[in-house]
C-alpha atoms as a PDB file:
ATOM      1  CA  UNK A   1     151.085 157.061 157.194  1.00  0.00           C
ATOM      2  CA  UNK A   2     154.727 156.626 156.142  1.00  0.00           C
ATOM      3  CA  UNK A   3     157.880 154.921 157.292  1.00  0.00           C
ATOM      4  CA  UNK A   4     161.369 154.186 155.923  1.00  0.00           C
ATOM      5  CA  UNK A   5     162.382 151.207 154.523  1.00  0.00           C
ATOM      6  CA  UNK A   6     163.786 150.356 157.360  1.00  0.00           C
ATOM      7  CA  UNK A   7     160.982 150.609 159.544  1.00  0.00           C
ATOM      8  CA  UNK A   8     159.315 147.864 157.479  1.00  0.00           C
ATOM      9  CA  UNK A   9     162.003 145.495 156.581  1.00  0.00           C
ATOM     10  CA  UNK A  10     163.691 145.955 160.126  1.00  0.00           C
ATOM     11  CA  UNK A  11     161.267 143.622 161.557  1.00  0.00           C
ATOM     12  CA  UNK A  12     161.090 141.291 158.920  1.00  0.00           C
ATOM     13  CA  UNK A  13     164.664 140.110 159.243  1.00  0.00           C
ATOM     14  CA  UNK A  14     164.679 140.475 162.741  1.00  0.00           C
ATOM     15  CA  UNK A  15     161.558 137.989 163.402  1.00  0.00           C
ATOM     16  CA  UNK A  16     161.990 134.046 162.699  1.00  0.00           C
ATOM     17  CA  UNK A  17     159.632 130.980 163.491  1.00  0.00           C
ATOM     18  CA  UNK A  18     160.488 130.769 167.272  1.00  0.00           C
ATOM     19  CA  UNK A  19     161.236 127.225 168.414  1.00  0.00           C
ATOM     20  CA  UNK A  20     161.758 128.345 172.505  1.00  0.00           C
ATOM     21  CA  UNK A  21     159.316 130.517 173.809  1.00  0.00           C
ATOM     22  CA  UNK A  22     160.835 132.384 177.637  1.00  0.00           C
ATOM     23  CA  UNK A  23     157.609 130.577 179.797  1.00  0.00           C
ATOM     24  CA  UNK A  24     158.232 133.383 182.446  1.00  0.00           C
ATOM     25  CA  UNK A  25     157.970 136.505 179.482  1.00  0.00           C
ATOM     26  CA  UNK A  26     154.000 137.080 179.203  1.00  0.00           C
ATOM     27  CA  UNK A  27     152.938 139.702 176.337  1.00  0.00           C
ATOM     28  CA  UNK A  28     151.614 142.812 178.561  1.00  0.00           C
ATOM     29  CA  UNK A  29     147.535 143.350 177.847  1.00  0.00           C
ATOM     30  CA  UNK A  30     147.936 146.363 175.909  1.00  0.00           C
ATOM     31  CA  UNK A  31     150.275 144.895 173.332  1.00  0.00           C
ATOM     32  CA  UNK A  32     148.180 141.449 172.844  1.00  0.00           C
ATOM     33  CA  UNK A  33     144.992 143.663 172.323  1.00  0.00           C
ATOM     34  CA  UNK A  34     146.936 145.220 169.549  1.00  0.00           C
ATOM     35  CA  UNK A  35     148.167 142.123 167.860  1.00  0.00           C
ATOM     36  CA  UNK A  36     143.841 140.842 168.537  1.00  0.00           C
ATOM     37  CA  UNK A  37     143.293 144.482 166.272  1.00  0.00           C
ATOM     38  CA  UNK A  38     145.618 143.658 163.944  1.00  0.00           C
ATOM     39  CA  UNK A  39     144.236 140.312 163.375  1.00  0.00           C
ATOM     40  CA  UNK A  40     140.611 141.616 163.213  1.00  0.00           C
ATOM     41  CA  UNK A  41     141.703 144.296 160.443  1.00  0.00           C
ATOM     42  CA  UNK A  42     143.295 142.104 158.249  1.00  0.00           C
ATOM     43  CA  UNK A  43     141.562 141.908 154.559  1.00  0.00           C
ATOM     44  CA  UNK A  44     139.529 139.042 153.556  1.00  0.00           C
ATOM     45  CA  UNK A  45     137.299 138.284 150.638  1.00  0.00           C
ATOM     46  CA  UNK A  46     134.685 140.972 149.879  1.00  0.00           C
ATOM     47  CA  UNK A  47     135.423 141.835 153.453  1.00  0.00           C
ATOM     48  CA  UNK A  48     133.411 138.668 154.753  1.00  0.00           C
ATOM     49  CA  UNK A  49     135.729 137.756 157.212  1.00  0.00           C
ATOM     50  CA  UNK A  50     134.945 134.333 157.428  1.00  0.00           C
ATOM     51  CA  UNK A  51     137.258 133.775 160.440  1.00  0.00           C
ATOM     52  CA  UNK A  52     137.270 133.161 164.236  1.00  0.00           C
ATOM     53  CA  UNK A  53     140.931 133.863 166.453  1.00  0.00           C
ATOM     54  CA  UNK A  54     140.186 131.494 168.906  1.00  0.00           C
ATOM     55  CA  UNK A  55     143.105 132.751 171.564  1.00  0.00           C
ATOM     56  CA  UNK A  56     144.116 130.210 174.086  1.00  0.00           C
ATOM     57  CA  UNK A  57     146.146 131.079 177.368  1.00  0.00           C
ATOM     58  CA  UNK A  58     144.675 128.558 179.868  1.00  0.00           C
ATOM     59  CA  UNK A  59     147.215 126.153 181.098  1.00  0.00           C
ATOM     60  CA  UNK A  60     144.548 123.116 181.741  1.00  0.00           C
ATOM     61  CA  UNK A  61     143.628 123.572 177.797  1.00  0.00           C
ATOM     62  CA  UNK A  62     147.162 123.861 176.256  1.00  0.00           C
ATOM     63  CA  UNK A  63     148.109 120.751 178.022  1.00  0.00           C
ATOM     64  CA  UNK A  64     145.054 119.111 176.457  1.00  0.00           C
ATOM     65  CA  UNK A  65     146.228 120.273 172.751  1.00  0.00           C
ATOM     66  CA  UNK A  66     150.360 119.457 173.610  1.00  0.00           C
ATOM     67  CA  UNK A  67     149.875 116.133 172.694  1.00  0.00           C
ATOM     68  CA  UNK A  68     147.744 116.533 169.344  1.00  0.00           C
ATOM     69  CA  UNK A  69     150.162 119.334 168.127  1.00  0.00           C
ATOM     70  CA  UNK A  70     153.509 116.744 168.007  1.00  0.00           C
ATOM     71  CA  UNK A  71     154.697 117.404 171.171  1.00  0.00           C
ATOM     72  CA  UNK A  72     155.764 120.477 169.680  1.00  0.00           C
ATOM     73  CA  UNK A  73     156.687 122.986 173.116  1.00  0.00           C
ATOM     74  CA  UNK A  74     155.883 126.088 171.745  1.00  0.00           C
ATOM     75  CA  UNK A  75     152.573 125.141 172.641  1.00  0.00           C
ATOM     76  CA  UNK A  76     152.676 125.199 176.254  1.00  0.00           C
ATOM     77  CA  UNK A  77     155.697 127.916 176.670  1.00  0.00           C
ATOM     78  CA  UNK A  78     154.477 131.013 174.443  1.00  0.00           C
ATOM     79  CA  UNK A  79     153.016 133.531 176.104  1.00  0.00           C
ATOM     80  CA  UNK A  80     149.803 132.680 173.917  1.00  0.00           C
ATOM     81  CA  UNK A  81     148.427 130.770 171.402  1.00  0.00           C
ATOM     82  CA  UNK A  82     145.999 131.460 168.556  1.00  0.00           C
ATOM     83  CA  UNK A  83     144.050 128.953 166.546  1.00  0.00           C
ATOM     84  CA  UNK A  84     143.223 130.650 163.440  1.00  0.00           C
ATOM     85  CA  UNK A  85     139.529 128.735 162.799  1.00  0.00           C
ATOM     86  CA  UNK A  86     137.382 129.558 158.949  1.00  0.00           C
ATOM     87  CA  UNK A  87     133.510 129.051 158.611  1.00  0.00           C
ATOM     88  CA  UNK A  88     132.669 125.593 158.083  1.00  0.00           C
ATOM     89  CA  UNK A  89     131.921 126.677 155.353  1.00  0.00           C
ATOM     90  CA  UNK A  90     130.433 130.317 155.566  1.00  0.00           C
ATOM     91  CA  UNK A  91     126.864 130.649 155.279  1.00  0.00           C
ATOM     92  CA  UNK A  92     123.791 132.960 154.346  1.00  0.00           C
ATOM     93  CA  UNK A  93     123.678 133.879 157.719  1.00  0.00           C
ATOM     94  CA  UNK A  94     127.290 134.733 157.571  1.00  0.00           C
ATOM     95  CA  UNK A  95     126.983 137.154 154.436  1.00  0.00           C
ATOM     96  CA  UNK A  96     123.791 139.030 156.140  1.00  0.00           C
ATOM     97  CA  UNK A  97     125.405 139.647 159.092  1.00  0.00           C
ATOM     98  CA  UNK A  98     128.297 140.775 157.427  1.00  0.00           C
ATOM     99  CA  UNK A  99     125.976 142.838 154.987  1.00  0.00           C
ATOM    100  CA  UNK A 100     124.123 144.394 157.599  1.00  0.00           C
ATOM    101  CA  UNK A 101     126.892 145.338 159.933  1.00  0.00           C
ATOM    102  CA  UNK A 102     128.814 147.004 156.808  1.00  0.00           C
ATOM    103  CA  UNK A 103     125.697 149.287 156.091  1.00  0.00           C
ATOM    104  CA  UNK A 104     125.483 150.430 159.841  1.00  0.00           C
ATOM    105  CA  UNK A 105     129.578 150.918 160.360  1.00  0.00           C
ATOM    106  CA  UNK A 106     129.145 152.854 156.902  1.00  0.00           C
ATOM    107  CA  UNK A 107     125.651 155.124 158.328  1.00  0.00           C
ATOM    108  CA  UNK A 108     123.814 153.356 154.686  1.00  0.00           C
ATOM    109  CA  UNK A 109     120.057 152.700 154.693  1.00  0.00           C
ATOM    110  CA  UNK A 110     119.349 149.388 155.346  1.00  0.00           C
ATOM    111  CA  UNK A 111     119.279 147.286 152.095  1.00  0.00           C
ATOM    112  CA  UNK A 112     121.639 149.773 150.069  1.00  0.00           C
ATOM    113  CA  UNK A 113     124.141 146.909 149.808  1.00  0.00           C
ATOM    114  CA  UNK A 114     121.754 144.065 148.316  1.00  0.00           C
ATOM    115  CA  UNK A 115     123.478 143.751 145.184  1.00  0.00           C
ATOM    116  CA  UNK A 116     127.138 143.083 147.353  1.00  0.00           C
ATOM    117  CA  UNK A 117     124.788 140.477 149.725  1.00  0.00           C
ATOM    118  CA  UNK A 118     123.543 139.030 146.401  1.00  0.00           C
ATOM    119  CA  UNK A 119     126.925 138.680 144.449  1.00  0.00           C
ATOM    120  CA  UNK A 120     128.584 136.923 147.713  1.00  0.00           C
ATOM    121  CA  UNK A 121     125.964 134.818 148.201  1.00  0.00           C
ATOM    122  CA  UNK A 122     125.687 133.761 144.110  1.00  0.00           C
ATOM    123  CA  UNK A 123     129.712 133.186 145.143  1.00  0.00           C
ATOM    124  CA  UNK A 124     129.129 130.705 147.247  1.00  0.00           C
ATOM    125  CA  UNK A 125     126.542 128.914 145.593  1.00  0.00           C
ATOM    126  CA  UNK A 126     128.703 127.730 143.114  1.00  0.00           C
ATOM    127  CA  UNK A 127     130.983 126.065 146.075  1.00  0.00           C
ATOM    128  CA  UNK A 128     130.403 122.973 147.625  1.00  0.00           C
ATOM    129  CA  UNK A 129     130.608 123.132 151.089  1.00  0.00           C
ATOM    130  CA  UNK A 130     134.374 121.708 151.515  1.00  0.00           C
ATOM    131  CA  UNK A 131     135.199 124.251 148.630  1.00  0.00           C
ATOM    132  CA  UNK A 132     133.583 126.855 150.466  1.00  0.00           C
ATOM    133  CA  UNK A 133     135.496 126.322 153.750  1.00  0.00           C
ATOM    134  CA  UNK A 134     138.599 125.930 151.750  1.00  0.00           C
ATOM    135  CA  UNK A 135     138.074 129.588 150.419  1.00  0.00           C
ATOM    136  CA  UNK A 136     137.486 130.729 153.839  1.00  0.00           C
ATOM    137  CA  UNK A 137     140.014 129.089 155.002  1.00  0.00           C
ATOM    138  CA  UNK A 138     142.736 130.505 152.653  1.00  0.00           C
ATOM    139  CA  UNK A 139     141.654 134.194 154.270  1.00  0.00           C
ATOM    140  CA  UNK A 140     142.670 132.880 157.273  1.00  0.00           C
ATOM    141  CA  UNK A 141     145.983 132.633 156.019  1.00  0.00           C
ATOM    142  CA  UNK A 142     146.238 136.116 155.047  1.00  0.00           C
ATOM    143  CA  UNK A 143     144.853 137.157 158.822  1.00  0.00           C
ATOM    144  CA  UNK A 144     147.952 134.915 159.782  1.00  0.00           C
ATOM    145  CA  UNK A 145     150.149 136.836 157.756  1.00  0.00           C
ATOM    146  CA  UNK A 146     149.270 140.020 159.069  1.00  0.00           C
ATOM    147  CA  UNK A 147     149.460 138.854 162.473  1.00  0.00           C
ATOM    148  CA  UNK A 148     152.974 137.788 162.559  1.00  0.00           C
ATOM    149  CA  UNK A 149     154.185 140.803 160.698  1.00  0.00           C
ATOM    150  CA  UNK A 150     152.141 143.148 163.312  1.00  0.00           C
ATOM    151  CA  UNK A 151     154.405 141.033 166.105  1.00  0.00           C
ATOM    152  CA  UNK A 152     157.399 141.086 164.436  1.00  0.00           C
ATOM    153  CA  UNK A 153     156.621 145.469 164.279  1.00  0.00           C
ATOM    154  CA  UNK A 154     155.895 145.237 167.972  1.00  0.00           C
ATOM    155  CA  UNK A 155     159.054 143.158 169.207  1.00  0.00           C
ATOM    156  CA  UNK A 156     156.723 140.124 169.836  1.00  0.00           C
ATOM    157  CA  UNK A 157     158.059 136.827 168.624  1.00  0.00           C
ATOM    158  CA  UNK A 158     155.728 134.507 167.129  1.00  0.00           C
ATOM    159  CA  UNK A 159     155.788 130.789 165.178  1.00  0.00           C
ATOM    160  CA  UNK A 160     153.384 129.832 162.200  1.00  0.00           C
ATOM    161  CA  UNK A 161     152.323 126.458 162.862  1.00  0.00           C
ATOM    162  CA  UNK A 162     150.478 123.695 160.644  1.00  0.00           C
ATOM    163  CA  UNK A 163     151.989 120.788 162.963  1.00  0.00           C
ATOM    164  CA  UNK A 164     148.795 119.942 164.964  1.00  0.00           C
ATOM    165  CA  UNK A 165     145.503 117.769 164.145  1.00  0.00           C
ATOM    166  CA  UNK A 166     142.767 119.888 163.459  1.00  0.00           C
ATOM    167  CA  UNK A 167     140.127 117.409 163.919  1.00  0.00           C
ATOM    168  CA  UNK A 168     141.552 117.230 167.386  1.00  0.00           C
ATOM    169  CA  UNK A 169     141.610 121.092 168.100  1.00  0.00           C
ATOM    170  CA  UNK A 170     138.225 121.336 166.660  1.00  0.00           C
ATOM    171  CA  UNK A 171     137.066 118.593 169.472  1.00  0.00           C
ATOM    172  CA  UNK A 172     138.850 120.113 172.421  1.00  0.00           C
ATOM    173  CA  UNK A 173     138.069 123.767 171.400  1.00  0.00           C
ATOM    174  CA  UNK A 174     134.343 122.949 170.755  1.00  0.00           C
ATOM    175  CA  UNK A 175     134.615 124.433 167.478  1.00  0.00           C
ATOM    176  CA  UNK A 176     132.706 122.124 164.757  1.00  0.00           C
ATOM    177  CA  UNK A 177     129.199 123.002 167.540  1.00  0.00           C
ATOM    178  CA  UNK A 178     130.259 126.918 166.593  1.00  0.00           C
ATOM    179  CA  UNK A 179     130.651 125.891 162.285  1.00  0.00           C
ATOM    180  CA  UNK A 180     134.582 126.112 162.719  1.00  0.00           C
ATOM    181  CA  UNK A 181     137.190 124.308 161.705  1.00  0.00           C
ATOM    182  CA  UNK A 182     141.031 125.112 162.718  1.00  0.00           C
ATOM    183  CA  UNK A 183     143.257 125.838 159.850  1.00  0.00           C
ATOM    184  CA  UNK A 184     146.872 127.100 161.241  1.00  0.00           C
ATOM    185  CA  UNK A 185     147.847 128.511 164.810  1.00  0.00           C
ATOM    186  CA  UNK A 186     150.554 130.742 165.905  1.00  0.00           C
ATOM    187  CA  UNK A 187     152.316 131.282 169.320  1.00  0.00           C
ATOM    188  CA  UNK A 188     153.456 134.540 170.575  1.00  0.00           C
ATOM    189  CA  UNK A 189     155.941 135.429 173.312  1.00  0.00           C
ATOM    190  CA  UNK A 190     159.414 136.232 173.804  1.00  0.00           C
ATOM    191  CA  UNK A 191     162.438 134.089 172.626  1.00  0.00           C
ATOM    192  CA  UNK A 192     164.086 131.755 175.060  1.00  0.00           C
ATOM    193  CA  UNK A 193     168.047 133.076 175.395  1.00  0.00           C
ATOM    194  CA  UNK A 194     168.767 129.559 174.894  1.00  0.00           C
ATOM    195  CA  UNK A 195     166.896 129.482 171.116  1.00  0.00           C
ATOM    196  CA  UNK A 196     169.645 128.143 169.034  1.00  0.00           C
ATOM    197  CA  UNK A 197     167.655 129.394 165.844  1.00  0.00           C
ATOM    198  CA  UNK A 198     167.379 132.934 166.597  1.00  0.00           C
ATOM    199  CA  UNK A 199     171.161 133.465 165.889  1.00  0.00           C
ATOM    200  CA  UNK A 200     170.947 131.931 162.593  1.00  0.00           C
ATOM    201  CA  UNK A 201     170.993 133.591 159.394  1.00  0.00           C
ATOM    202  CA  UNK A 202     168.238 133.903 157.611  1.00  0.00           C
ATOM    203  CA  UNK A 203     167.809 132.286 154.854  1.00  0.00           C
ATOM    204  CA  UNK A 204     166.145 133.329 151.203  1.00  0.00           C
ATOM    205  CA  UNK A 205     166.345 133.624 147.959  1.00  0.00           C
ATOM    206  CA  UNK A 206     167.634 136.807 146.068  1.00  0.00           C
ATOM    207  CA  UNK A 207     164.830 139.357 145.182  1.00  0.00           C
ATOM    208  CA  UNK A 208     165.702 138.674 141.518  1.00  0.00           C
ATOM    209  CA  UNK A 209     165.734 135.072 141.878  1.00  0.00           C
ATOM    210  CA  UNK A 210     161.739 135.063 143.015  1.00  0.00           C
ATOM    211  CA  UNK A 211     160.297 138.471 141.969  1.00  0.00           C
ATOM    212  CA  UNK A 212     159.157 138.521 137.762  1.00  0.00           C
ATOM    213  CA  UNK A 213     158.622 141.568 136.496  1.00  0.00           C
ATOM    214  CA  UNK A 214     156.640 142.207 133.523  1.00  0.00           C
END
């Protein structure tokens, strides 16, 4: 596929970290399932994906999580919200599945990817389990990544959030049962008119002043 300079960077400097989310703008189905896509296609770690989007659009349940995310109000007034959750920490079970689904997506004979199963598996032996979710949770970020930059490509605003207590999520979500742990959300919706930041420049260093090249 191509596209112009401008059809990448466009969005970039257009998007920001939304502070207001419009509560009466909801993103239309067929746009959120593409963002979901986007999400799911992002590259991980020998393709492990050691993720879950855990995508939240129940009133009763952001209420719940308001509190333990600072009061911030993105959380109740975006369109949705998306707690981006990593293996606690990825098991063996996790790299057969993932083994076993890439052989059938690819038409291989069962087995045929052993020696891929073996070397993630020899990976993660030499973590310790809070290393091992670390790693995992570090793909998460680059799932993140590709997530706002899909919504920024789609018109969709969106805010990268670390202001919220995990431990709390995890309790409310159910996610430490499931062998999650929350690591970053992200809201999605349409700016509020009366978003101070969204007029602002942006602000960042020259190219030259953060890009070596060698």
């Amino acid at each position: 596929m191509t596209a112009t300079p401008d059809d990448v960077l466009a969005p970039l400097r257009w998007r920001y970290a939304t502070k207001q989310f419009d509560p009466a703008r909801k993103i239309d189905p067929a746009t959120w399932a593409t963002l979901e896509q986007a999400a799911v296609l992002a590259p991980s770690s020998f393709g492990l994906q050691p993720w879950t989007f855990v995508v939240v659009t129940d009133p009763a349940v952001r209420t719940r999580l308001h509190p333990v995310s600072w009061g911030q109000p993105q959380v109740l007034d975006a369109s949705h919200l998306v707690v981006f959750a990593a293996k606690n920490p990825p098991t063996a079970a996790d790299v057969t599945r993932h083994v076993a689904n890439a052989e059938a997506v690819r038409g291989q004979a069962a087995g045929s990817l052993d020696a891929l199963r073996d070397r993630i598996l020899g990976t993660l032996a030499k973590q310790s389990p809070a290393d091992a979710h670390a790693w995992a949770a570090r793909q998460c970020y680059i799932a993140l990544g590709v997530f706002l930059s899909a919504a920024a490509r789609l018109g969709v605003d969106a805010c990268p959030m670390e202001g919220f207590q995990p431990e709390k999520y995890d309790e409310i979500l159910g996610l430490t049962a499931k062998g999650l742990r929350s690591v970053v959300i992200a809201t999605a919706g349409y700016r509020s008119p009366a978003d101070k930041y969204a007029a602002a420049s942006k602000v960042r260093f020259p190219v030259d002043d953060v890009v070596i090249r060698v």
